[in-house]
C-alpha atoms as a PDB file:
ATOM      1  CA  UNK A   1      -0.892  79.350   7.477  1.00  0.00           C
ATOM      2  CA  UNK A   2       2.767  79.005   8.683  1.00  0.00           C
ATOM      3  CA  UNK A   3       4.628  76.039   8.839  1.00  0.00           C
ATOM      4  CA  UNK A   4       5.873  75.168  12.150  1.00  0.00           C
ATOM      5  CA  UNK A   5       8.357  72.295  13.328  1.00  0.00           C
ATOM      6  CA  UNK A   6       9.399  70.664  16.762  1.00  0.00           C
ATOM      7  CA  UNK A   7      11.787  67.983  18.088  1.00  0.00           C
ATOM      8  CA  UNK A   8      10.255  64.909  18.418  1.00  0.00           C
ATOM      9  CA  UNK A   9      13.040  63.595  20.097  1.00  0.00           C
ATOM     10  CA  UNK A  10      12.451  66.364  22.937  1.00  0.00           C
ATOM     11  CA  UNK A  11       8.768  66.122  23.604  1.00  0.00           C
ATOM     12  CA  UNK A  12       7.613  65.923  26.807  1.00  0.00           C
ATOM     13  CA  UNK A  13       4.452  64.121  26.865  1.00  0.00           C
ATOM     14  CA  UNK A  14       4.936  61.105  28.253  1.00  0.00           C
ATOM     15  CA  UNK A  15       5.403  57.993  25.845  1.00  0.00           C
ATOM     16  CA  UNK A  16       3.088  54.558  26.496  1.00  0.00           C
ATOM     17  CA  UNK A  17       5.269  51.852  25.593  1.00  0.00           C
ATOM     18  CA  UNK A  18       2.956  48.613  24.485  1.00  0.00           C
ATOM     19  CA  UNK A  19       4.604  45.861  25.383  1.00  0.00           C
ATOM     20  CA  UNK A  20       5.188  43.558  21.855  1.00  0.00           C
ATOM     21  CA  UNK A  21       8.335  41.203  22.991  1.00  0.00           C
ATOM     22  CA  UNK A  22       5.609  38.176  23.747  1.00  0.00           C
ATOM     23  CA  UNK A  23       3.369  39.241  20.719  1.00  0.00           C
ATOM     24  CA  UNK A  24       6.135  39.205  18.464  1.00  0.00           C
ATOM     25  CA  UNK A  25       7.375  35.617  19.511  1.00  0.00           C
ATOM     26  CA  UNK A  26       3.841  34.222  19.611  1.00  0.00           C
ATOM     27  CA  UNK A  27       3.748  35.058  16.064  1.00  0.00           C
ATOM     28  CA  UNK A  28       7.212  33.548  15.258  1.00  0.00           C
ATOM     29  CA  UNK A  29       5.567  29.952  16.739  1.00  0.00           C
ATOM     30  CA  UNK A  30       2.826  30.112  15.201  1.00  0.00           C
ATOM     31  CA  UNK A  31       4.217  30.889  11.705  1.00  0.00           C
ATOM     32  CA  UNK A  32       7.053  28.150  12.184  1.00  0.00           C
ATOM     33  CA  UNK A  33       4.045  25.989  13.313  1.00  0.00           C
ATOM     34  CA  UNK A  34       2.371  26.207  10.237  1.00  0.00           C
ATOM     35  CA  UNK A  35       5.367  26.251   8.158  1.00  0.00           C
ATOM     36  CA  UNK A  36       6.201  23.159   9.932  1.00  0.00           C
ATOM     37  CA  UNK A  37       2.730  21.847   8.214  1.00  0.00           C
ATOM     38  CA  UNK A  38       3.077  22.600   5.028  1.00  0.00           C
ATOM     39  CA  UNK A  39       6.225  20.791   4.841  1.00  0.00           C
ATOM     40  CA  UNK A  40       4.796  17.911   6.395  1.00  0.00           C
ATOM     41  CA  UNK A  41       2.024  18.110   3.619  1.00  0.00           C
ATOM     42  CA  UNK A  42       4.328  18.090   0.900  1.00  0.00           C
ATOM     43  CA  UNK A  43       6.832  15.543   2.034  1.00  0.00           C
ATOM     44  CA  UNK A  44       4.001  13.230   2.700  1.00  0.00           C
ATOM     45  CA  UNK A  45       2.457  14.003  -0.802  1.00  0.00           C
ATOM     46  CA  UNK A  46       6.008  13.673  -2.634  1.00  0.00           C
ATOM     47  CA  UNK A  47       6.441  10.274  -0.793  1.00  0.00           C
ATOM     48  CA  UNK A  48       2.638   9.134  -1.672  1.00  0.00           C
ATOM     49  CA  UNK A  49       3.712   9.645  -5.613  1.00  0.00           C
ATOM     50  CA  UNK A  50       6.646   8.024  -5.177  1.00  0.00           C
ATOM     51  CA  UNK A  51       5.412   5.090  -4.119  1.00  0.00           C
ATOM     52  CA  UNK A  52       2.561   4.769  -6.795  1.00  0.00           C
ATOM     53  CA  UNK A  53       5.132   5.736  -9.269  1.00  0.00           C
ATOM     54  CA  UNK A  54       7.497   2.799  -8.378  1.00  0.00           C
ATOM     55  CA  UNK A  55       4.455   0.627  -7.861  1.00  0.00           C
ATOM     56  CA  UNK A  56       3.798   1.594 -11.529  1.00  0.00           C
ATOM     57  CA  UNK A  57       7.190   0.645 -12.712  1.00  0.00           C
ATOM     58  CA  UNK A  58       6.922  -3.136 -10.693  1.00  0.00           C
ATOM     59  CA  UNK A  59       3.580  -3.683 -11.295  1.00  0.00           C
ATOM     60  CA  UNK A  60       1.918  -1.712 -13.843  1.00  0.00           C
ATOM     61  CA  UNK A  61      -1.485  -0.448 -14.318  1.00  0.00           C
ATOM     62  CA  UNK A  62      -3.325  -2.413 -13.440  1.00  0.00           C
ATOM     63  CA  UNK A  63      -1.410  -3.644 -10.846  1.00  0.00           C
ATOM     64  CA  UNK A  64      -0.075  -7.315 -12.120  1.00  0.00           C
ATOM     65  CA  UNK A  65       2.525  -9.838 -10.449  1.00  0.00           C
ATOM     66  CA  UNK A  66       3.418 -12.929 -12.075  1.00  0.00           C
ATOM     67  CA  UNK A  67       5.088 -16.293 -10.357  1.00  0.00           C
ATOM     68  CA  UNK A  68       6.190 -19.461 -12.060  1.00  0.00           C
ATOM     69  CA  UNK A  69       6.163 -23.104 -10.223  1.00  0.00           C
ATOM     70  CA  UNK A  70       5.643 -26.513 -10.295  1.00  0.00           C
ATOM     71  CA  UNK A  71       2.893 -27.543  -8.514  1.00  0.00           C
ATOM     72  CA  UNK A  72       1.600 -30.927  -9.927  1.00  0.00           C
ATOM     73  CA  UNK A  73      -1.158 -29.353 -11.745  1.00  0.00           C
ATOM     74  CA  UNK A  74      -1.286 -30.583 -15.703  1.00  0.00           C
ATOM     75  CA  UNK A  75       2.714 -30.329 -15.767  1.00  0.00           C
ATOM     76  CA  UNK A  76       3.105 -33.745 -17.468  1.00  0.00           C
ATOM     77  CA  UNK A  77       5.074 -31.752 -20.420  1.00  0.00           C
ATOM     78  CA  UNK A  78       7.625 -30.447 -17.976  1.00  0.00           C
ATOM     79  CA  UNK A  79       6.921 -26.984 -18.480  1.00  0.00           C
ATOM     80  CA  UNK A  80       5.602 -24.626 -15.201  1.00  0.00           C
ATOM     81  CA  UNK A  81       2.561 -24.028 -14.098  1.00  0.00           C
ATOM     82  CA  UNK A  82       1.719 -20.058 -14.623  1.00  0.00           C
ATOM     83  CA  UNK A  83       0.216 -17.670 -11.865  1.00  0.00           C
ATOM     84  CA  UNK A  84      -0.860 -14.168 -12.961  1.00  0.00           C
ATOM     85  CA  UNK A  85      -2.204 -12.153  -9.566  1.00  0.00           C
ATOM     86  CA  UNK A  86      -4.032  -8.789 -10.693  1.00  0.00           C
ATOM     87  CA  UNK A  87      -5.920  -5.870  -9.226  1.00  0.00           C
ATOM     88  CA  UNK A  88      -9.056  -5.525 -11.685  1.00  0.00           C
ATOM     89  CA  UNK A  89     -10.276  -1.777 -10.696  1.00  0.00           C
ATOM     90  CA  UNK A  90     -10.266  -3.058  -7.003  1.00  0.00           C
ATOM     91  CA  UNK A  91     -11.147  -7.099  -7.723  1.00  0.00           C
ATOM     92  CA  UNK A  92      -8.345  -9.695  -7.009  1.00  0.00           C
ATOM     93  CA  UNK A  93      -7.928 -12.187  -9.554  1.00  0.00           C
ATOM     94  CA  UNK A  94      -5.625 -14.790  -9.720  1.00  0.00           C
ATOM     95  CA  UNK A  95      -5.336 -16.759 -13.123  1.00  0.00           C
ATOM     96  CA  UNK A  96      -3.520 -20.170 -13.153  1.00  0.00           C
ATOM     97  CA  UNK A  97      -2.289 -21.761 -16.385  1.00  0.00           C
ATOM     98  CA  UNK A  98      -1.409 -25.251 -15.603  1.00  0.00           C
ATOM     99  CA  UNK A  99       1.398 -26.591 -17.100  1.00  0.00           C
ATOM    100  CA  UNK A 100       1.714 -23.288 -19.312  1.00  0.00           C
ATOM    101  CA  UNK A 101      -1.108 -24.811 -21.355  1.00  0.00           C
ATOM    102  CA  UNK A 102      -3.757 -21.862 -21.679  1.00  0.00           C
ATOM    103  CA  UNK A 103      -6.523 -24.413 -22.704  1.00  0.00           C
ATOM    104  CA  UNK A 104      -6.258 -25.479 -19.016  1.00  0.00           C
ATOM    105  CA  UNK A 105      -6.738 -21.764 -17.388  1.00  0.00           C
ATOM    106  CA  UNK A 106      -8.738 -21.416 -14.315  1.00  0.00           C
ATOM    107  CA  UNK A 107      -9.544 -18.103 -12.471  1.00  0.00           C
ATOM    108  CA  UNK A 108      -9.983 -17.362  -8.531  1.00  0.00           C
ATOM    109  CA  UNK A 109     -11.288 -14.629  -7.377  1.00  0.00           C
ATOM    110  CA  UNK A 110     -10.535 -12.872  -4.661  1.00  0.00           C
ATOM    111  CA  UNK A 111     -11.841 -10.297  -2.642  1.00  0.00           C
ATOM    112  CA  UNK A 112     -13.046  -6.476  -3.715  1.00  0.00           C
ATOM    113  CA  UNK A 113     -10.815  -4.221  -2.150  1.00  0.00           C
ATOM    114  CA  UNK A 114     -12.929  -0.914  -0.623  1.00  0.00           C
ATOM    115  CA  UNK A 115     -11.468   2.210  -0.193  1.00  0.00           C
ATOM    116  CA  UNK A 116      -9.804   5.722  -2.043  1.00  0.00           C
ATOM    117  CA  UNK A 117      -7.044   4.533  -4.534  1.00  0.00           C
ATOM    118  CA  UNK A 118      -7.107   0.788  -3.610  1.00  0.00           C
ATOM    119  CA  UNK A 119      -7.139   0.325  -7.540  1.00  0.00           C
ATOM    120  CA  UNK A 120      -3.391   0.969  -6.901  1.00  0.00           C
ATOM    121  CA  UNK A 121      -2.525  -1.782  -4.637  1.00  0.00           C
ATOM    122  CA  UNK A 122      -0.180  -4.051  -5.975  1.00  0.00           C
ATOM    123  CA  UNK A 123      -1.312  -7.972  -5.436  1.00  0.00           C
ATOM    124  CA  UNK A 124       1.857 -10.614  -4.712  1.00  0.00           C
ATOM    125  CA  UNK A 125       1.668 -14.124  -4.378  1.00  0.00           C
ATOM    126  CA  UNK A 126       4.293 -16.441  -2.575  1.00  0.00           C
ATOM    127  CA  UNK A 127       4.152 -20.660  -2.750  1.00  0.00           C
ATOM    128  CA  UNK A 128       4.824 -22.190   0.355  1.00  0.00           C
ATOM    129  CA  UNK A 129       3.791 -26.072   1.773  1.00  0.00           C
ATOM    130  CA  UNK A 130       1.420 -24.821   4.715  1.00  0.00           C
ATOM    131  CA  UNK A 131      -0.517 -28.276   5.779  1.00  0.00           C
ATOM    132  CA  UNK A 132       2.455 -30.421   5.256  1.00  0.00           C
ATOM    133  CA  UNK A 133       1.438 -32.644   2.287  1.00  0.00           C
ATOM    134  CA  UNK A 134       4.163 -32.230  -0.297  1.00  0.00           C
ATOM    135  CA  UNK A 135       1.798 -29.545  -2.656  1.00  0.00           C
ATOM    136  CA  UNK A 136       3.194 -25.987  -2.382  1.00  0.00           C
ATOM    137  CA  UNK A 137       0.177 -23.665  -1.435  1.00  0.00           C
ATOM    138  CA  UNK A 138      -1.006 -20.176  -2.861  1.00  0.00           C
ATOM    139  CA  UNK A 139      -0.283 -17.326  -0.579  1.00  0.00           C
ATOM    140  CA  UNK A 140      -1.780 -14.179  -1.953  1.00  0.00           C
ATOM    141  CA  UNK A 141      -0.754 -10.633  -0.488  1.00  0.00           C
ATOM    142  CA  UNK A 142      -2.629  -7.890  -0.255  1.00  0.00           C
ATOM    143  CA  UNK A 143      -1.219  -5.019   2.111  1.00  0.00           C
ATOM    144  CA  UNK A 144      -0.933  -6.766   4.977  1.00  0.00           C
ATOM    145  CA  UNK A 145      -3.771  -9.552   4.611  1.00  0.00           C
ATOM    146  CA  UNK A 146      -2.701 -12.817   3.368  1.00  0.00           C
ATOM    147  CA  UNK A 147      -5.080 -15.204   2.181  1.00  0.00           C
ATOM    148  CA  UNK A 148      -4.200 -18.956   1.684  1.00  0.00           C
ATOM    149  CA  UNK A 149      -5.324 -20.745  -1.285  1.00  0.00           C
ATOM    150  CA  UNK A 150      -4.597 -24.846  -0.472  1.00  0.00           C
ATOM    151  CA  UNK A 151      -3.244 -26.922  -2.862  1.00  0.00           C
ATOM    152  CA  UNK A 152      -6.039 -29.550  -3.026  1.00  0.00           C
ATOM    153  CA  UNK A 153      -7.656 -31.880  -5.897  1.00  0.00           C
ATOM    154  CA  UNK A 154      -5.629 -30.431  -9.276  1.00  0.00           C
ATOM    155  CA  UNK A 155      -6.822 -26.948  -7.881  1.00  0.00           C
ATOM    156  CA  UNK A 156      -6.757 -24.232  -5.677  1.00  0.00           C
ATOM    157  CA  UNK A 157      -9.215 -23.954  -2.701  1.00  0.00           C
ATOM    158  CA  UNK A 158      -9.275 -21.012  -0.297  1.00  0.00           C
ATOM    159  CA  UNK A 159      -8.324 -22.255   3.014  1.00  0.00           C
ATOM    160  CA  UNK A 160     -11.468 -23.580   5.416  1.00  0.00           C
ATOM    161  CA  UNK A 161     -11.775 -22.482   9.021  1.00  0.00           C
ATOM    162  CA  UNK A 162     -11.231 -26.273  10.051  1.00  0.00           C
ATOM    163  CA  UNK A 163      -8.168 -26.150   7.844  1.00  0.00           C
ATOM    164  CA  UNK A 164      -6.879 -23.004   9.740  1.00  0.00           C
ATOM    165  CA  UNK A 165      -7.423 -24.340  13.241  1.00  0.00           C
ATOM    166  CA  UNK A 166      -5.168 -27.774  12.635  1.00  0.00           C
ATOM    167  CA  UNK A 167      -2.802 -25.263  10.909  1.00  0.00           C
ATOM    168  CA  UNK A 168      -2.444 -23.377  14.154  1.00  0.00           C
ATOM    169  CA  UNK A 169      -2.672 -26.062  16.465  1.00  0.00           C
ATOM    170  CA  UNK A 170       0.147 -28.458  14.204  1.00  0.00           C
ATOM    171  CA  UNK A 171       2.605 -25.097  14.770  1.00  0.00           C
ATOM    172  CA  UNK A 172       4.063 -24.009  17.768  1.00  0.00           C
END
């Protein structure tokens, strides 16, 4: 058998051209599309772990915030009365140590937090004089929800309905 050759370059069957211009940049978007969503992916993963990663350097595990004030509850002795705020596995409790005397503690609960890693979410607390009587309140944070604990009879009461409508109403 003998070994022929030609010129490609000179053949003269005629040459179908496919036409790949709008193939070719289709595939360009849709690759830069997607590599446009991974990176959104991982930024939004890095930033997730950065936030529970400072949350674990200001609040710990669990998640713990502590306030000191005088709020007329057993502080004959001068010393501050004691609020410890905590996220127990996705419980709020607040514990209260009048008068930094632990005989005196007394716990509130407050409510179960539902969802996928709310055993993260950091608990704050804030004192402020809501109703106007001259007893700093308990303002607990959670997220975005605040719940208002009145200063009432040595203790801490959540806030009533009737209690939130004359709170609205006083305000302007």
């Amino acid at each position: 058998m003998a070994v022929t050759s030609r010129d490609i370059r000179n053949d003269r069957r005629p040459f179908i051209s496919v036409p790949t211009r709008g193939v070719n940049s289709f595939a360009y978007i849709v690759t830069g599309l997607l590599a446009l969503l991974a990176l959104y992916v991982l930024l939004n993963t890095v930033i997730a772990w950065v936030q529970v990663v400072r949350d674990d350097m200001m609040y710990g595990r669990p998640r713990t915030f502590q306030l000191s004030a005088h709020v007329g509850h057993g502080e004959e002795n001068g010393a501050q009365t004691q609020f410890i705020a905590m996220n127990l596995d996705r419980q709020v409790v607040i514990v209260e140590i009048p008068g930094g005397d632990p005989a005196k503690t007394r716990t509130y609960t407050g409510p179960y937090l539902v969802g996928a890693g709310e055993d993260l979410t950091p608990v704050t607390m804030r004192l402020s004089d809501l109703n106007g009587d001259k007893l700093l309140d308990l303002i607990v944070n959670v997220k975005s929800e605040e719940m208002v604990y009145v200063n009432r009879d040595g203790g801490f009461a959540l806030m009533t309905p009737e209690e939130r409508k004359q709170l609205a109403t006083a305000q302007p």
